[in-house]
Protein backbone atom coordinates (compact mmCIF):
# COMPACT_ATOMS: atom_id res chain seq x y z
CA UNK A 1 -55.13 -52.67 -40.40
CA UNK A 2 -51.54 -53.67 -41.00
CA UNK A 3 -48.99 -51.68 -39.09
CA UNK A 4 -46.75 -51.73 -41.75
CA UNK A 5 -48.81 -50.50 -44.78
CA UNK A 6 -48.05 -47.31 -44.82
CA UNK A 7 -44.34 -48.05 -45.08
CA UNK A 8 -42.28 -47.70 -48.60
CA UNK A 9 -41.77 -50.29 -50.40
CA UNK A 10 -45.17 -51.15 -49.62
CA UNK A 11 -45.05 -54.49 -51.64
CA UNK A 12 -42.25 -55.41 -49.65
CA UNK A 13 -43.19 -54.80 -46.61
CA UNK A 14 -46.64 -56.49 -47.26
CA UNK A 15 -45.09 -59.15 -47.86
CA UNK A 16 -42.57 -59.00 -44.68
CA UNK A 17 -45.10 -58.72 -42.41
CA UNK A 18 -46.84 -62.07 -44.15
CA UNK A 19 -43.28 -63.32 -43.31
CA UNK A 20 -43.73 -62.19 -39.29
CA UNK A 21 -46.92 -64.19 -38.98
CA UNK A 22 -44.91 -67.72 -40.50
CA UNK A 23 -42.85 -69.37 -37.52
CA UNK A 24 -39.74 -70.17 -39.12
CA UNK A 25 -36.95 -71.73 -36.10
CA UNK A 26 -33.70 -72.91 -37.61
CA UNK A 27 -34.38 -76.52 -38.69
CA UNK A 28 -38.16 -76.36 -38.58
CA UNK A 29 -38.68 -74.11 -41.96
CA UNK A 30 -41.81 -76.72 -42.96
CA UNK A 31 -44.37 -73.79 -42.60
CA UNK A 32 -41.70 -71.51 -44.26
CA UNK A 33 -41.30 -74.04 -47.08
CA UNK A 34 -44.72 -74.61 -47.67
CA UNK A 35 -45.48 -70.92 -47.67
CA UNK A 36 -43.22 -69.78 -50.36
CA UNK A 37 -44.11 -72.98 -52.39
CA UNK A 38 -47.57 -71.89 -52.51
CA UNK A 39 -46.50 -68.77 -53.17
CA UNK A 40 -44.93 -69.56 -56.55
CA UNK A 41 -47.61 -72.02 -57.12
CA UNK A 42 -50.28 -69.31 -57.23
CA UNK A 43 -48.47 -67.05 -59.61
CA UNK A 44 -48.12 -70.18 -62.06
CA UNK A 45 -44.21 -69.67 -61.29
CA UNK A 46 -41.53 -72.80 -61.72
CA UNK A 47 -41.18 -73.99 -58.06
CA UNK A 48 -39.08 -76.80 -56.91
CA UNK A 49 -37.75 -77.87 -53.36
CA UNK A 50 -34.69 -80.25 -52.93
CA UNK A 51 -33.73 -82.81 -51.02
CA UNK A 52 -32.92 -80.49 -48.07
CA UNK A 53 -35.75 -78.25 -48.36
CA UNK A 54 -34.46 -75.65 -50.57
CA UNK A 55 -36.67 -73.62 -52.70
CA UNK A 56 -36.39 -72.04 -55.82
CA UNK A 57 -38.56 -70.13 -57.59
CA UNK A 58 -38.06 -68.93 -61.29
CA UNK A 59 -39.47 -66.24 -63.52
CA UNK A 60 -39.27 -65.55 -67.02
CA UNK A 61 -37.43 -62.76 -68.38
CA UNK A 62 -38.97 -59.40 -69.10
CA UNK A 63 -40.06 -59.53 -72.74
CA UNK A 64 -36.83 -57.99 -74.65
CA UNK A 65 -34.23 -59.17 -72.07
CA UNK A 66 -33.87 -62.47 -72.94
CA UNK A 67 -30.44 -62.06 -73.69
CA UNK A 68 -29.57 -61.24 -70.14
CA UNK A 69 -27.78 -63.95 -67.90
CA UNK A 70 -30.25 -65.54 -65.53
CA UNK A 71 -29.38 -64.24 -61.87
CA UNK A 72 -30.10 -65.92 -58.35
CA UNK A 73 -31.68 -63.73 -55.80
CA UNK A 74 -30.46 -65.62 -52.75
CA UNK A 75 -31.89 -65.11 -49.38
CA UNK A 76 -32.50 -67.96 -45.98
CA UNK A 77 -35.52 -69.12 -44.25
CA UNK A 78 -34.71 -69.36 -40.89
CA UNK A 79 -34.64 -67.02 -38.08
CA UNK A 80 -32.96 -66.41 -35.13
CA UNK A 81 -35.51 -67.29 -32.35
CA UNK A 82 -34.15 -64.97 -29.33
CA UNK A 83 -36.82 -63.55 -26.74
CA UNK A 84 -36.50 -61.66 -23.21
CA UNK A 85 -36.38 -63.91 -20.79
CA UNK A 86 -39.78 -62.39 -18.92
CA UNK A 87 -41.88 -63.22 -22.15
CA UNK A 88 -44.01 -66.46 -22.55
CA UNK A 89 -43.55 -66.88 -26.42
CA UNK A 90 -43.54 -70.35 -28.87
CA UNK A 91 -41.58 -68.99 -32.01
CA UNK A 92 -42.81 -72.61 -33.18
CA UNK A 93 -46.49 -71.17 -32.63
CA UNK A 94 -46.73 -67.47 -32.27
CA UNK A 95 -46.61 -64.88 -34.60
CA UNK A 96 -43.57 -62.39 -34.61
CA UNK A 97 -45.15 -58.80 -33.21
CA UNK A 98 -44.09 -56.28 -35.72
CA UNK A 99 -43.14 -52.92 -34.25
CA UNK A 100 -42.87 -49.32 -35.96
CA UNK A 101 -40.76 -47.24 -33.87
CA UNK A 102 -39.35 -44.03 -35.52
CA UNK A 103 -37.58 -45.16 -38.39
CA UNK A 104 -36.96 -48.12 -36.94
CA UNK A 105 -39.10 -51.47 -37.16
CA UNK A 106 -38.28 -54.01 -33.86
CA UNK A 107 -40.33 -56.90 -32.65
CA UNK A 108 -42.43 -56.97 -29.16
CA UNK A 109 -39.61 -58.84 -27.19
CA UNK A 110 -38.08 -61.33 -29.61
CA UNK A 111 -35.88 -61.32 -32.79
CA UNK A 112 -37.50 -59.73 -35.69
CA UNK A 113 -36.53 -61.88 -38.24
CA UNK A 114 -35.42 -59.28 -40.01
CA UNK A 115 -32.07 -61.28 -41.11
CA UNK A 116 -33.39 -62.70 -43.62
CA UNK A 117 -37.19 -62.00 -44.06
CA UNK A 118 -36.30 -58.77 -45.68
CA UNK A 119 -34.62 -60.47 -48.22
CA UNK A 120 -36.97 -63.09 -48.63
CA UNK A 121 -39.90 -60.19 -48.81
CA UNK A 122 -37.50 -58.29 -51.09
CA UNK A 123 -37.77 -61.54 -53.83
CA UNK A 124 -41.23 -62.28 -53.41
CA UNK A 125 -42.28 -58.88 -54.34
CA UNK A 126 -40.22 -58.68 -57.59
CA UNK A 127 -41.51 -62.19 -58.23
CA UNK A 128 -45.38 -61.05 -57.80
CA UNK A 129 -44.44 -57.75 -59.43
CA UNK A 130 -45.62 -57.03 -63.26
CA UNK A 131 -43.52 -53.79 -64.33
CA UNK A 132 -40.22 -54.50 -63.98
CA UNK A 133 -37.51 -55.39 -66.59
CA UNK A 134 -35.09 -57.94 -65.54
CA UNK A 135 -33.97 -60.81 -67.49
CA UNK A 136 -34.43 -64.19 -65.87
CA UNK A 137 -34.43 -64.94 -62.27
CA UNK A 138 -34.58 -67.42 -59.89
CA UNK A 139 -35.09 -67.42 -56.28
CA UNK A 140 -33.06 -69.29 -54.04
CA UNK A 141 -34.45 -69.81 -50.63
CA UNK A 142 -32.34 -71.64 -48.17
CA UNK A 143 -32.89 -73.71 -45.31
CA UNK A 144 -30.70 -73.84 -41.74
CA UNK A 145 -28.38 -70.91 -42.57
CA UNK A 146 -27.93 -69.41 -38.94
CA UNK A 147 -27.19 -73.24 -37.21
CA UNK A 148 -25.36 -75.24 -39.85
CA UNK A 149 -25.52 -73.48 -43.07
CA UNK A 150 -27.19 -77.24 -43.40
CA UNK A 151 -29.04 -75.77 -46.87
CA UNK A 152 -26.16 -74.33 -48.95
CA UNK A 153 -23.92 -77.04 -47.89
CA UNK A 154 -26.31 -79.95 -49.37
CA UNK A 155 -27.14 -77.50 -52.86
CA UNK A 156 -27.12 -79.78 -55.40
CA UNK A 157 -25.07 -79.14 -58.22
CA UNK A 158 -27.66 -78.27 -61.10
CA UNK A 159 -29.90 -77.36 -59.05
CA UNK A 160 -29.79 -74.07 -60.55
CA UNK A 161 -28.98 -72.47 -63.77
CA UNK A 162 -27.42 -69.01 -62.80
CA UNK A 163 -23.77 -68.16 -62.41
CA UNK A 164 -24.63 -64.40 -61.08
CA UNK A 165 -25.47 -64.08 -57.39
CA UNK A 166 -27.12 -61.62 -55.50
CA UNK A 167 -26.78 -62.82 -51.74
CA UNK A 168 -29.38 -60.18 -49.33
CA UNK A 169 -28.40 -61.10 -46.12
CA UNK A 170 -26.53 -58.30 -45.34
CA UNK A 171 -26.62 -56.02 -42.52
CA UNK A 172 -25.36 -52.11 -43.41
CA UNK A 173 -26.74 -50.20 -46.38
CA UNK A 174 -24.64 -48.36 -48.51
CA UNK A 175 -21.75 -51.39 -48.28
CA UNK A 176 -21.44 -54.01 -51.22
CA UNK A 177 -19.61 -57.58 -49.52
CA UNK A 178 -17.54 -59.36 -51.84
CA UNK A 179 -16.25 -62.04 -48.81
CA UNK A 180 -16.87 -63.21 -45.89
CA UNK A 181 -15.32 -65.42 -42.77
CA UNK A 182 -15.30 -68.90 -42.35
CA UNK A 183 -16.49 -71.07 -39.07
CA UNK A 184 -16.36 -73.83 -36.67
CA UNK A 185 -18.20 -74.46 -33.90
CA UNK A 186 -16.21 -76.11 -30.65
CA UNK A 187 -17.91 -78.07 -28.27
CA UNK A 188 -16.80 -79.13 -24.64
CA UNK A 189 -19.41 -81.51 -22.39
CA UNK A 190 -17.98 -81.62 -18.68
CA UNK A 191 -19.21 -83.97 -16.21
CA UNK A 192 -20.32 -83.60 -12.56
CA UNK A 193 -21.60 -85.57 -9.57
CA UNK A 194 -24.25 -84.38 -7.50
CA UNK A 195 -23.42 -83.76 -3.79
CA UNK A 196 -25.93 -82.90 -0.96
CA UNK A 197 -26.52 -79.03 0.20
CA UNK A 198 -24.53 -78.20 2.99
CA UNK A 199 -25.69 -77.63 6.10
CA UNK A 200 -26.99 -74.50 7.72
CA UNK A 201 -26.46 -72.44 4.02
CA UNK A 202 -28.24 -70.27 2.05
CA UNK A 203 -29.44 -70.06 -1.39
CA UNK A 204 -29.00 -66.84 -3.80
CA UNK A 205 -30.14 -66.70 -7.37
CA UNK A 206 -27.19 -64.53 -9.23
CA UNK A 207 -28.45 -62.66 -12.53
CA UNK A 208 -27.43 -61.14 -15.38
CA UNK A 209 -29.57 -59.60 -17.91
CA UNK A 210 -29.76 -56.15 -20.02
CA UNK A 211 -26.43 -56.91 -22.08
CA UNK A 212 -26.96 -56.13 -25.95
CA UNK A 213 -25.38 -59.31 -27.39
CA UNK A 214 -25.68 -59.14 -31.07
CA UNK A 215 -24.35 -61.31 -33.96
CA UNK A 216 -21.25 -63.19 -32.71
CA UNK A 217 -19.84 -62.23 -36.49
CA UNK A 218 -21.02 -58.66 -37.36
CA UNK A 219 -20.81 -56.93 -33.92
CA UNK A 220 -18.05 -58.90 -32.00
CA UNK A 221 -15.40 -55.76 -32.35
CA UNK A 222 -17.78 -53.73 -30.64
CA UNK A 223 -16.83 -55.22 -27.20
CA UNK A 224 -20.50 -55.53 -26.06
CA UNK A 225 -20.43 -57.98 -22.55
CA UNK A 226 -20.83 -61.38 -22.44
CA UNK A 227 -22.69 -62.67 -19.68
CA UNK A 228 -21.19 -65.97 -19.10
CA UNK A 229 -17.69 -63.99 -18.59
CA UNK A 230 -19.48 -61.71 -16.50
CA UNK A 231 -21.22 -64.25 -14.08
CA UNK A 232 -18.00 -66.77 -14.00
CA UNK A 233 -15.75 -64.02 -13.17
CA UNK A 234 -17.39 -63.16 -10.02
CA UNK A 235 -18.12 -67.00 -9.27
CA UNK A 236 -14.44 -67.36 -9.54
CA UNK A 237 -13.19 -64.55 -8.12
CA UNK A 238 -15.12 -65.44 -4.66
CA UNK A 239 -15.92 -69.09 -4.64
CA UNK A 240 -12.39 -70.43 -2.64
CA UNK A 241 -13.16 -68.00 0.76
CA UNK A 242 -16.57 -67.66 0.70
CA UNK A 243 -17.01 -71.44 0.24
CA UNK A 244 -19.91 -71.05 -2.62
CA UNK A 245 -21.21 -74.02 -3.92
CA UNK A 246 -22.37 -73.94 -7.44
CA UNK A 247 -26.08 -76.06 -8.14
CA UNK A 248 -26.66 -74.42 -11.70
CA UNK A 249 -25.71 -72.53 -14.41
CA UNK A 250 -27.64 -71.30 -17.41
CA UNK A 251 -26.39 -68.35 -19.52
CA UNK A 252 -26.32 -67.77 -23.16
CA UNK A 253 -28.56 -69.58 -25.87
CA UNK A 254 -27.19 -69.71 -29.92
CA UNK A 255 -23.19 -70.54 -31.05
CA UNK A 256 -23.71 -67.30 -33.32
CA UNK A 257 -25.38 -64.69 -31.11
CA UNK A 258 -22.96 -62.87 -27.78
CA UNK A 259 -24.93 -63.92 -25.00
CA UNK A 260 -27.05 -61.10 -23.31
CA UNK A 261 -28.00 -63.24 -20.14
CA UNK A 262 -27.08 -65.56 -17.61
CA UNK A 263 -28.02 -67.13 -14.29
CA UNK A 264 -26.61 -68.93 -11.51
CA UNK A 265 -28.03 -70.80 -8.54
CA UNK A 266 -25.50 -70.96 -4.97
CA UNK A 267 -25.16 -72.22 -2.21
CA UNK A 268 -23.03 -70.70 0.65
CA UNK A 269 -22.42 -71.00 4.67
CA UNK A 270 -24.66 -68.51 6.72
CA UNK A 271 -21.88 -67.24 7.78
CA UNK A 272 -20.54 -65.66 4.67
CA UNK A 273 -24.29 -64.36 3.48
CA UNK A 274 -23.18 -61.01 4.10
CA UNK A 275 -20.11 -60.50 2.97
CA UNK A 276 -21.47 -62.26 -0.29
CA UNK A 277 -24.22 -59.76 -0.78
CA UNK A 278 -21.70 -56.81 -0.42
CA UNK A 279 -18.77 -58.17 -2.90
CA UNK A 280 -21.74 -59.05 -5.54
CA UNK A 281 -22.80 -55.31 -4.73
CA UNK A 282 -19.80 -54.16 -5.45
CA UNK A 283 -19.27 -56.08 -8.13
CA UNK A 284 -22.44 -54.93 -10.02
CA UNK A 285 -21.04 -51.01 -9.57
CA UNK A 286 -17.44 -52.28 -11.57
CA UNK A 287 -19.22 -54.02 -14.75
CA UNK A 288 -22.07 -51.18 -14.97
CA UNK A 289 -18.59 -48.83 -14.56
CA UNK A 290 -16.87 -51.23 -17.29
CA UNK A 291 -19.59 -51.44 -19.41
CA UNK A 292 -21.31 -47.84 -19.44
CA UNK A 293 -20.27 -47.34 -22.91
CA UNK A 294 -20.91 -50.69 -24.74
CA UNK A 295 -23.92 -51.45 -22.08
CA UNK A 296 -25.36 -49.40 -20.30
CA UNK A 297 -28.44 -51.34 -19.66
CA UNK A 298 -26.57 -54.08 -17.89
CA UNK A 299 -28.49 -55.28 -14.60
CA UNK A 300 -26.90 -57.62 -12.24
CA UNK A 301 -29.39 -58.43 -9.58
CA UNK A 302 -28.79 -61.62 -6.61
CA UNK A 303 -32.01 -62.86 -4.95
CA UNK A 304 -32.38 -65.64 -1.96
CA UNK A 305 -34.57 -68.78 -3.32
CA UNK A 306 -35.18 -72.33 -2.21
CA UNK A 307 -32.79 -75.02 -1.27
CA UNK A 308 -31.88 -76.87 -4.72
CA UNK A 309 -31.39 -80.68 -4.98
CA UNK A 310 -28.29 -80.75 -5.00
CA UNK A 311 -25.00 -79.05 -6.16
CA UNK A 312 -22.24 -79.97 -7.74
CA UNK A 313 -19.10 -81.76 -6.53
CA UNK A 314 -15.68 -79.25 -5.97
CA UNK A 315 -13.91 -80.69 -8.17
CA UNK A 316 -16.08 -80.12 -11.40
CA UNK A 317 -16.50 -76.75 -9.77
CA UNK A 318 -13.36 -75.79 -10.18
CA UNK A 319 -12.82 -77.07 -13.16
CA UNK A 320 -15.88 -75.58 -14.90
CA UNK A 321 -14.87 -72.18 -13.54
CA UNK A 322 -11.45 -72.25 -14.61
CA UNK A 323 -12.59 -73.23 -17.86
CA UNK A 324 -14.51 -70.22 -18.23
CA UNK A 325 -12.59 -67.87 -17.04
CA UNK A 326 -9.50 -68.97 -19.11
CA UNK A 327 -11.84 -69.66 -22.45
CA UNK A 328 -11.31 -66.58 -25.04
CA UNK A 329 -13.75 -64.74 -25.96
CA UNK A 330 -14.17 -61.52 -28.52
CA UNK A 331 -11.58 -60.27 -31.53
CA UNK A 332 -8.23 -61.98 -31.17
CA UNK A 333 -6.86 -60.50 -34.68
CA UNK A 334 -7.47 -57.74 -37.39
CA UNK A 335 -6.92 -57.85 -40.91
CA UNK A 336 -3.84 -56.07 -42.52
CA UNK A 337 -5.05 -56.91 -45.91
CA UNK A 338 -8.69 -54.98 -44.93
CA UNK A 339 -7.69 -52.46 -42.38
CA UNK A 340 -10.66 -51.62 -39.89
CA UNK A 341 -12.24 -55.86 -40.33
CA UNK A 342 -11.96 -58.30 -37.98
CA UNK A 343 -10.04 -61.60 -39.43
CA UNK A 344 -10.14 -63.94 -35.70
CA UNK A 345 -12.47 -64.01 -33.27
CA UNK A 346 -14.22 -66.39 -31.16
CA UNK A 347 -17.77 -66.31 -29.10
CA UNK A 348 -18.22 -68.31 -25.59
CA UNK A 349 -21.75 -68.59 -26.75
CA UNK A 350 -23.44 -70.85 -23.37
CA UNK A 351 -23.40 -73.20 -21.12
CA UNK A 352 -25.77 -75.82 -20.09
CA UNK A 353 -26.90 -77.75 -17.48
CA UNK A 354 -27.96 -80.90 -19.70
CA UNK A 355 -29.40 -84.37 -19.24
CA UNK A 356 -27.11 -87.09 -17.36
CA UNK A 357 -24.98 -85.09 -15.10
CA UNK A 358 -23.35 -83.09 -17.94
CA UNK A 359 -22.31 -79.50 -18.56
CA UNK A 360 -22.64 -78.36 -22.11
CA UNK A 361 -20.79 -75.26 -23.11
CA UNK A 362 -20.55 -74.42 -26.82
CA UNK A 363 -18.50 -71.87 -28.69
CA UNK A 364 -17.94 -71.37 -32.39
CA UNK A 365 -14.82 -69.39 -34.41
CA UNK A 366 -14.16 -67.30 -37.17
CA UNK A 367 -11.53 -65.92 -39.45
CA UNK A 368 -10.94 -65.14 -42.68
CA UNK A 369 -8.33 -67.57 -42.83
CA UNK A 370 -8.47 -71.13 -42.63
CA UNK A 371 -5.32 -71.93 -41.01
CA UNK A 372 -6.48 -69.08 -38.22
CA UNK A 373 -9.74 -70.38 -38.00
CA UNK A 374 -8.33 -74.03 -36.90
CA UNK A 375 -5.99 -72.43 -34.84
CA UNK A 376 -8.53 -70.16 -32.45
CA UNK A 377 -10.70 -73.25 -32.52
CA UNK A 378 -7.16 -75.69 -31.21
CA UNK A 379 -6.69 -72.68 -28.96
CA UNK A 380 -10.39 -73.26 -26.96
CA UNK A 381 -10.03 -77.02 -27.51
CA UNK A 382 -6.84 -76.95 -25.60
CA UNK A 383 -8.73 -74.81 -22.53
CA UNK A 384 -11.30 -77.43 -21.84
CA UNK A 385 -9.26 -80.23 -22.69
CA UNK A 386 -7.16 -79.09 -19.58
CA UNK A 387 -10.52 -78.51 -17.29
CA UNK A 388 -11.00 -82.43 -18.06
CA UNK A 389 -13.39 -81.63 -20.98
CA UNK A 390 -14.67 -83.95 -23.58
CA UNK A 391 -14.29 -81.56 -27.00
CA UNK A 392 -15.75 -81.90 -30.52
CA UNK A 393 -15.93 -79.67 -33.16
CA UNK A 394 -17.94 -79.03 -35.98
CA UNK A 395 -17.20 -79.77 -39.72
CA UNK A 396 -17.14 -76.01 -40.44
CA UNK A 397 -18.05 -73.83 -43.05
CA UNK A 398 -15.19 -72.25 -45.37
CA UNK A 399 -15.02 -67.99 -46.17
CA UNK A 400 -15.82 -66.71 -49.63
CA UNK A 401 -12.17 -64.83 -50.69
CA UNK A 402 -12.79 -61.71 -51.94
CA UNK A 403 -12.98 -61.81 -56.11
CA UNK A 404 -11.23 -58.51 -57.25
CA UNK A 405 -12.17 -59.30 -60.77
CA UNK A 406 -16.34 -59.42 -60.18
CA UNK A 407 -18.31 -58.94 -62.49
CA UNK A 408 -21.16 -58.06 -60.64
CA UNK A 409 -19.45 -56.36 -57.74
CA UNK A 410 -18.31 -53.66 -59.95
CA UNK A 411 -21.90 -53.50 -61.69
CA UNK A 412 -23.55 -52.98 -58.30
CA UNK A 413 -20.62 -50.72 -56.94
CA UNK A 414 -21.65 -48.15 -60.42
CA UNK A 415 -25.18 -48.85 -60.06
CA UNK A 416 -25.21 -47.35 -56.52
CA UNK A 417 -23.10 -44.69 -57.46
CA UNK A 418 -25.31 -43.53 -60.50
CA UNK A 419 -28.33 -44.01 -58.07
CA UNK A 420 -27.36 -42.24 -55.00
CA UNK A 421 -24.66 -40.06 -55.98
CA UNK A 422 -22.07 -41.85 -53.76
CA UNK A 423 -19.53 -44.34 -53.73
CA UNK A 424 -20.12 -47.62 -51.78
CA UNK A 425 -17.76 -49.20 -49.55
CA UNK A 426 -16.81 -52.43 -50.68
CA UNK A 427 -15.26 -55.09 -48.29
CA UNK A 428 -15.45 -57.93 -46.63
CA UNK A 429 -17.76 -59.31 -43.63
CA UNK A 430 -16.92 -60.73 -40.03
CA UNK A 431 -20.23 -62.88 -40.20
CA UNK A 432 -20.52 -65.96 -42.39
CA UNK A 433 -22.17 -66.33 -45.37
CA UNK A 434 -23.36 -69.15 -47.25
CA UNK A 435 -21.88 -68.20 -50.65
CA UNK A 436 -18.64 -69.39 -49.71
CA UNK A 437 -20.40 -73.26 -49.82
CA UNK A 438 -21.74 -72.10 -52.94
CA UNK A 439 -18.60 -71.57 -54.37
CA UNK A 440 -17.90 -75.32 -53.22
CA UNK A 441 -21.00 -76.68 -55.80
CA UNK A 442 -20.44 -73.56 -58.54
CA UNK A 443 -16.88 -72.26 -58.86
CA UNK A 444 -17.77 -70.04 -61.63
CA UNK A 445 -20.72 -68.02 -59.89
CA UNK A 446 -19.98 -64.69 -59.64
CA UNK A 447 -21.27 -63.20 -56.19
CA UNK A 448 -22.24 -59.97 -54.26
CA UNK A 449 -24.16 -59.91 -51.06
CA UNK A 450 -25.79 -55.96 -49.92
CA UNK A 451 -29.32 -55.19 -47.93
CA UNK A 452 -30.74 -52.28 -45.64
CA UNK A 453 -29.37 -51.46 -42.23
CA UNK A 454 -30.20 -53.84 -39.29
CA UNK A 455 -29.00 -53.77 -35.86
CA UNK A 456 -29.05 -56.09 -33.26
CA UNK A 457 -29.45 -58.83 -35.04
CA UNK A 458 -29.66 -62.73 -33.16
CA UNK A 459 -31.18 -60.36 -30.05
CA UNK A 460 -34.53 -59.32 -28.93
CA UNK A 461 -33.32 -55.62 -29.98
CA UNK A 462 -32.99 -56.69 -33.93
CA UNK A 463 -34.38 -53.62 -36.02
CA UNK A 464 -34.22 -52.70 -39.28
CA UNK A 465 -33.81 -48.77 -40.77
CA UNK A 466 -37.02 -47.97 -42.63
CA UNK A 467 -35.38 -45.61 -45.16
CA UNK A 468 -32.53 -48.11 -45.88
CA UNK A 469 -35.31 -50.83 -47.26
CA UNK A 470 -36.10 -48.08 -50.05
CA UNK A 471 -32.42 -47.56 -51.60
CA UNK A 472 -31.82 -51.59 -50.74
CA UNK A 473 -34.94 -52.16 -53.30
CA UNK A 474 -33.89 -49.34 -55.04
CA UNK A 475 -31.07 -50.71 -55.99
CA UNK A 476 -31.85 -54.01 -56.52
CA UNK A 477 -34.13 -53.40 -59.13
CA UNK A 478 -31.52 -51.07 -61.31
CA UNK A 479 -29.01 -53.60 -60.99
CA UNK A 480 -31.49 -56.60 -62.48
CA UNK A 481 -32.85 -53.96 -65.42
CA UNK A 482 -28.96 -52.87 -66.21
CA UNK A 483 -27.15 -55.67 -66.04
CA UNK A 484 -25.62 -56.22 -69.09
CA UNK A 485 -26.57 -58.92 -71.56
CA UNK A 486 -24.23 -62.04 -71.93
């Protein structure tokens, strides 16, 4: 029996947990794809995939609302693919492991794929549905939002009919977002020389682990540790007189999710072993003291391990730790125009031992406003270009400016209020969405994005609120049978 059956909406969570069982990584949607075009297929439904991989899926106005304007339920594919670092899991293979806990529903270890499968679940059960009045619809279903925004970028122009947007890939119930930041990723590749293990040394395994990370966008204010910072700064701090020699580093995984763990292998002269094992001791008592109220689990542990193949030369060293330690990472500016939002920030997302000698350590930016955007992204650029660094950055995805004049922002905004007896908050977001790019191929669509309440998103502790799914459906059904006609 389904472990989500008894839960309300039950047609959307039916077909949610359909959307658990589908492995759906960022660039491999195929099964995804295939899915939903099947989907539309069996209901007799227009169903069309681009170039790209895009899907859309139309239906027919309710009879007696033809003379609404068609409106685009918009939601993405992909998933975050995050897991504890202890689990054995193929998110190319294995199902996602639904979990109900309280009014709360997580995943066994990994990213839910909550952001966006709700939203996706949200438009296949008004598409399957029968008794609802809406005029017509189509279903948007992109493809590579959460590692290039690859899908919205490449949306052909004519691709679809709408100029009315409903974007569900938001993250807090009871908020309407009528913008959102823009991005860039920056990318530094350092190389190194291998050098043979010293003499008459020992070999400790540092690790970090326990941090809640979160989306590098939506939860970057509340100063939740990164454990690259956290591992570099003690590497740095104690490298020169205890003579440590670095042979590895591995922390972090995605450009848009705060890394939650890191781990470093090093090498250092028996004579320093235990002086080592008491500054990393207390060391661990200062970040659980820092971090008890953003963190509390935080667990730095240090274990002794085999001899490595080699480590690195000094000079690399340095510079890789210098890097790291100078490299920016959290809020660097708020908004005046939208008191309380984020407009800057950046996220030292990982670093990588890679192929050929190489260090890979990738970060991305974002701001509301261009010009800051370039300039937090010149800002990193110029750290690693001073470590020695090769840097590239990305092409970038632009913010959607806030519309003050929406159409359907204000239609949503009174729908809630007539609904639930309370005003929404409307504002911008911190994380990027992809109807900025849409904006690019349509510059007449009129947009607003809303969903239930998920937390820890792009981390193994992703949830959503159970209750929140019910007013999120709730009130995307009013706002389809009251929208006005054209």
């Amino acid at each position: 029996m389904s472990i989500l059956s008894d839960l309300e909406p039950k047609d959307v969570w039916t077909y949610f947990e359909q959307i658990t069982r589908v492995p759906r990584p960022s660039k491999r949607e195929e099964k995804i794809r295939d899915f939903l075009m099947a989907f539309g297929k069996n209901f007799n439904l227009d169903t069309r995939s681009d170039t790209i991989g895009n899907v859309v899926i139309c239906k027919p106005a309710t009879p007696g609302y033809d003379d609404r304007p068609v409106v685009i339920l918009q939601s993405h594919m992909d998933m975050v693919c995050e897991k504890n670092s202890d689990l054995t899991f193929d998110f190319n293979t294995d199902p996602i492991q639904p979990i109900v806990d309280g009014e709360w529903v997580k995943a066994n270890g990994t990213t839910l794929g909550a952001d966006d499968g709700i939203g996706i679940a949200a438009q296949m059960a008004i598409l399957a549905a029968t008794n609802l009045k809406h005029g017509p619809i189509e279903c948007l279903f992109t493809v590579d939002e959460e590692t290039g925004l690859t899908g919205a970028n490449a949306l052909e122009p004519g691709f679809l009919k709408g100029e009315t947007l409903l974007n569900l890939d938001s993250e807090d119930e009871g908020e309407l977002f009528i913008g959102c930041a823009g991005g860039i990723d920056t990318v530094a590749t350092l190389a190194y020389e291998r050098k043979p293990v010293p003499k008459r040394s020992h070999t400790y395994r540092i690790s970090i682990k326990g941090l809640k990370g979160g989306h590098s966008g939506d939860d970057i204010h509340k100063g939740h540790g990164n454990s690259n910072k956290i591992l570099n700064r003690f590497l740095w701090t104690n490298s020169q007189d205890l003579d440590l020699r670095l042979a590895w580093f591995d922390g972090g995984n995605l450009r848009n999710a705060i890394p939650r763990e890191a781990n470093a292998v090093v090498v250092l002269p028996q004579d320093f072993e235990q002086a080592f094992l008491d500054r990393f001791e207390k060391y661990a008592a200062d970040i659980r003291n820092e971090l008890s109220l953003t963190d509390e689990g935080v667990m730095l542990s240090v274990e002794k391990v085999g001899t490595p193949e080699f480590v690195i030369n000094r000079k690399a060293q340095t510079r890789l730790l210098n890097a790291l330690y100078a490299c920016p990472h959290g809020v660097f500016s708020m908004s005046y125009s939208m008191p309380g939002m984020v407009e800057t920030s950046t996220n030292l997302a990982s670093v990588k031992f890679i192929d050929d000698n190489m260090i890979l350590i990738t970060s991305s930016q974002r701001s509301d406003r261009n010009s800051s955007r370039f300039d937090i992204a010149n800002m990193v650029e110029s750290v690693f270009l001073m470590a020695g660094c090769d840097v590239k950055h990305s092409d970038g995805y632009p913010g959607w400016q806030p519309n003050p004049d929406s159409v359907i922002a204000k239609h949503t905004a009174d729908t809630y209020e007539r609904l639930f007896g309370i005003k929404p908050i409307v504002r911008s977001i911190h994380a990027g969405l992809e109807c900025g790019l849409f904006l690019e191929k349509y510059p007449t669509m009129d947009m607003v994005s809303f969903g239930p309440t998920l937390r820890g998103v792009h981390s193994p502790d992703e949830k959503i609120h159970i209750g929140t799914v019910v007013r999120f459906y709730d009130l995307l059904l009013e706002v389809l049978a009251t929208i006005p006609p054209k």
